[in-house]
Each structure stands twice: as C-alpha cells, then as structure tokens.
Protein backbone atom coordinates (compact mmCIF):
# COMPACT_ATOMS: atom_id res chain seq x y z
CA UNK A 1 -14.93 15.86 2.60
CA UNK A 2 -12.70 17.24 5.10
CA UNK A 3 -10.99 19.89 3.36
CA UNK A 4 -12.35 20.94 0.05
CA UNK A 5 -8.93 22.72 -0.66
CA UNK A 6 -6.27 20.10 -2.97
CA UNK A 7 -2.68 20.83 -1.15
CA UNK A 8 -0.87 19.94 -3.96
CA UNK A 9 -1.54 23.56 -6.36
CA UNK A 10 -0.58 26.94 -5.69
CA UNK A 11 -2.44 30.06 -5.56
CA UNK A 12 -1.72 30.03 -9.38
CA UNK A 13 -3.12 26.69 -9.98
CA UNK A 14 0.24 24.90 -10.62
CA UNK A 15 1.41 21.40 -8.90
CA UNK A 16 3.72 22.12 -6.50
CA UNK A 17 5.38 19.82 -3.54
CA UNK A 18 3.26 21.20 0.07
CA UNK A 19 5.93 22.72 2.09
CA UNK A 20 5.86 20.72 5.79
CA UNK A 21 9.08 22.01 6.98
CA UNK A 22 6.77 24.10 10.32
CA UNK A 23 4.71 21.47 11.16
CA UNK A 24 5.20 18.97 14.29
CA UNK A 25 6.52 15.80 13.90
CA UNK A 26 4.64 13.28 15.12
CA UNK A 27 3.67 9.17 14.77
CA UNK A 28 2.19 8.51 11.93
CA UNK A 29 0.42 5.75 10.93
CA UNK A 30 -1.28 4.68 7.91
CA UNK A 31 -3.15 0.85 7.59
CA UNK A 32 -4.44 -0.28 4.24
CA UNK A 33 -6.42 -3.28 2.58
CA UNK A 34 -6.86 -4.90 -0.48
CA UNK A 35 -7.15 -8.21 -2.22
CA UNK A 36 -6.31 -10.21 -5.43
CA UNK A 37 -8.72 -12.78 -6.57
CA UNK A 38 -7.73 -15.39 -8.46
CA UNK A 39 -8.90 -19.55 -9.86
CA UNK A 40 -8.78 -21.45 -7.64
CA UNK A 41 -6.36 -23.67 -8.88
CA UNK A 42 -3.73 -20.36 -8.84
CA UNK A 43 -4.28 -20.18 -5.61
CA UNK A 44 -3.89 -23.26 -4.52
CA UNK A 45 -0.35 -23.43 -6.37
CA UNK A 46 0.24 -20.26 -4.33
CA UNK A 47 -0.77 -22.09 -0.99
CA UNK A 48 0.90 -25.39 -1.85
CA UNK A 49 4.44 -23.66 -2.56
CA UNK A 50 4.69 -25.25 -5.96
CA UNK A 51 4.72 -22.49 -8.31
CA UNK A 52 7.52 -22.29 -11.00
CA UNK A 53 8.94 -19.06 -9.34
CA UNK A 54 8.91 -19.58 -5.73
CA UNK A 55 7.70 -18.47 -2.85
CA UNK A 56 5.09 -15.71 -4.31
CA UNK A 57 3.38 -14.26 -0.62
CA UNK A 58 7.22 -14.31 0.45
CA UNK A 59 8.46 -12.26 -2.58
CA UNK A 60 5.67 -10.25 -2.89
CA UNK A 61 6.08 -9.08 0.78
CA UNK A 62 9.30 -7.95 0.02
CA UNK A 63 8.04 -6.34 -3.17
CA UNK A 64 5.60 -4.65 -1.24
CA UNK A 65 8.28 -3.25 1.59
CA UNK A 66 10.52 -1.86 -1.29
CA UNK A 67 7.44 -0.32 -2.58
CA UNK A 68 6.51 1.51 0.34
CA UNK A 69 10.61 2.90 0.48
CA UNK A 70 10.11 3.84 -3.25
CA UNK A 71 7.12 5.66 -3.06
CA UNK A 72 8.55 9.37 -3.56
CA UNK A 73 10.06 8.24 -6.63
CA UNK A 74 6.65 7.24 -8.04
CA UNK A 75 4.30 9.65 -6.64
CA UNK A 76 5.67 12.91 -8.17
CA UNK A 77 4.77 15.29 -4.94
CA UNK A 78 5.14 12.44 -2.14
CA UNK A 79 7.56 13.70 0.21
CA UNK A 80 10.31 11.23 1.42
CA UNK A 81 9.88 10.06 4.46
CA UNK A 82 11.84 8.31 7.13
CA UNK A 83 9.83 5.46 7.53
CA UNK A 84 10.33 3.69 11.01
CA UNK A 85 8.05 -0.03 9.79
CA UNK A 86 6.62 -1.38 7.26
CA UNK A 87 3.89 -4.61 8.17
CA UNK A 88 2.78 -6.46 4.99
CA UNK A 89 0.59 -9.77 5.85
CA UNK A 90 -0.57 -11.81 2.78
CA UNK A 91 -3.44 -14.13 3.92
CA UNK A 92 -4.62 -16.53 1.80
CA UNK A 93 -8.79 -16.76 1.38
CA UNK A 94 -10.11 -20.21 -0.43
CA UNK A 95 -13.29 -19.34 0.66
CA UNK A 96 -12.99 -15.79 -2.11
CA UNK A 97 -10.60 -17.62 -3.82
CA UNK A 98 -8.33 -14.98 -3.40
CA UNK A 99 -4.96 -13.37 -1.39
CA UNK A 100 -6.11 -10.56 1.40
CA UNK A 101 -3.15 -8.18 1.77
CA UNK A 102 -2.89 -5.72 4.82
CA UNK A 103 -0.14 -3.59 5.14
CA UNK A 104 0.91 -1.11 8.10
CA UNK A 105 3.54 1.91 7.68
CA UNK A 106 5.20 4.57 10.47
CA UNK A 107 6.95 6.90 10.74
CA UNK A 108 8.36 9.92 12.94
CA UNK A 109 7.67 13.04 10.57
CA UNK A 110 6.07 15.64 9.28
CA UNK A 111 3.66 14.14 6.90
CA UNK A 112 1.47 10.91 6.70
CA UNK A 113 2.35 7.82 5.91
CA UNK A 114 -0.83 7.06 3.70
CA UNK A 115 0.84 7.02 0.52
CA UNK A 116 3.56 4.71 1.41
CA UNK A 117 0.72 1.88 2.84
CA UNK A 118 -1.07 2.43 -0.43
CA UNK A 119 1.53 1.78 -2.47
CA UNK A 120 3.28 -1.07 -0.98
CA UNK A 121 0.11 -3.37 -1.09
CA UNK A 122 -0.42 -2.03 -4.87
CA UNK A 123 3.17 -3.44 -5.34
CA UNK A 124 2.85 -6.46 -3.17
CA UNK A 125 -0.83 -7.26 -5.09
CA UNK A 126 1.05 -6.61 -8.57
CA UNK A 127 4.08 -9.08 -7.61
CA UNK A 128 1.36 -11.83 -6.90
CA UNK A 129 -0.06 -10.56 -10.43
CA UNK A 130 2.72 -10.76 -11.88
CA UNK A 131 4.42 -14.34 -10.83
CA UNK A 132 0.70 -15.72 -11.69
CA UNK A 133 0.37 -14.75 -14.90
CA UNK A 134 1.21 -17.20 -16.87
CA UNK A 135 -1.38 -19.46 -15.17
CA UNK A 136 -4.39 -16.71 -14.59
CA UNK A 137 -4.31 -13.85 -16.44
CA UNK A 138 -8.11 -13.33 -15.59
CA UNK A 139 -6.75 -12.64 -11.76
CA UNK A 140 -8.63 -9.06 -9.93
CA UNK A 141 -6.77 -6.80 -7.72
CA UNK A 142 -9.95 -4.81 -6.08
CA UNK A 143 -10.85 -3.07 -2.66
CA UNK A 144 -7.32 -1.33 -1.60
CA UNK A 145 -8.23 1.51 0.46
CA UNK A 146 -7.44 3.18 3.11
CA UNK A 147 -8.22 1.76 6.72
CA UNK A 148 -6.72 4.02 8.94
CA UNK A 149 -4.73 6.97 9.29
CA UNK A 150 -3.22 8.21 12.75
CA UNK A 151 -1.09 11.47 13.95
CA UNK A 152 -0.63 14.95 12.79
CA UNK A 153 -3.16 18.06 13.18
CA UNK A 154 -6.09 16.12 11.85
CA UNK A 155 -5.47 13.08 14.29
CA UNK A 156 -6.74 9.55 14.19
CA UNK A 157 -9.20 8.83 11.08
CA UNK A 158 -10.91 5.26 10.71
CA UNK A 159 -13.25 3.72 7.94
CA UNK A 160 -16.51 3.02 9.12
C-alpha cells in the first residue's frame, strides 16, 4: 500500500471532505476496465441492434458519461471536479460472451479523476444490465478496476 493513512477521517476519526484547495493543479487522468457477461443469445440481440429498447452500447455510453458528471452526488466525499473528457468504448466479446467497457476521464484540477472513471463504467455496465433484463437476468458485471491513474504528487500509477 502506498499510504497506510485513509484521507477521508480527521484526527478525531470522523469522515470529513480532504481539503485540496493548496495543492497544484495538474492533468489528471484516470483509465478503468470492466465487463458484463451475458447468454449468448443477449448478446447477440445487443450486437444485432434488435433489442426492444434500442440502441443499448449507445445509451449506455451516454449513461456512463452522465455518470462520471454525477459522481460527487453519489460518492459522499468526492470532490466536484471540472472534468475536461470523458472516453467510454463498449466492445462487444462473443468469444466471453460478454460487453468489455473501457472508460477514460481528465481533468485540469486538484484531485484525481479515479472516481469519476470508476463510476461511469459502473453506470454504463448497469444500463446494459438494466435494458437486458428482461431477457438475462443471470448477466455478471465483474473485473472493473482501476488501470491507470496519471498527474498530481504521486504521478503516473499503472496495473501490472
């Protein structure tokens, strides 16, 4: 572990929001991963276009974007951030019968954008969840982590 201090509690023990307001601003950069498996036949309705609802990878990208915007009103102690982009690719996988989601946030600030990245593919893997339902409720959302994490004091960070 990096630092074996939590941030987010005072001297007291008590939750409290980490002041930022002296540190640099900088890029920031935060890349995540995850996936949803599904049947096969879900995702092949997915892939076709012919689901009852619609496009599902389209809406769920934009789920996903609004999800990264609405993170601080989620996350209790998430500052809000100015974010500059939000990336969100939904890739279709026969082969795992299943949707691979990346997603890439920045911004300009004060604070990391890690938060943001892992909450906008938990939203954009929930949309696809949530428009499938009705034909696979047995469907997996597993494996969103953390890929990458760049600017600030503690600089570049990568999963091995």
């Amino acid at each position: 572990m990096e630092d074996s201090k939590l941030t987010h509690f005072n001297a007291s023990g008590e939750a409290h929001m980490v002041d930022v307001g002296l540190k640099e601003i900088t890029e920031r950069e935060a890349l995540v991963e995850g996936r949803i498996f599904m049947d096969p036949e879900t995702l092949k309705l997915i892939m076709q276009g012919s689901h009852k609802k619609g496009d599902v990878l389209g809406i769920a990208r934009v789920a996903g974007i609004m999800g990264a915007k609405r993170t601080p009103d989620l996350i209790p102690l998430c500052h809000p951030l100015l974010i500059t982009n939000v990336e969100l690719d939904l890739i279709p996988e026969p082969e795992n019968n299943a949707v691979y989601c990346t997603c890439s946030v920045r911004c300009n600030g004060q604070t990391g954008v890690e938060m943001e990245a892992l909450c906008a593919a938990q939203v954009a893997l929930l949309t696809i969840y949530d428009m499938c339902k009705a034909v696979d409720r047995g469907m997996e959302i597993s494996g969103v982590k953390l890929m990458k994490k760049a600017g600030g004091k503690s600089g570049t960070w990568l999963r091995e």
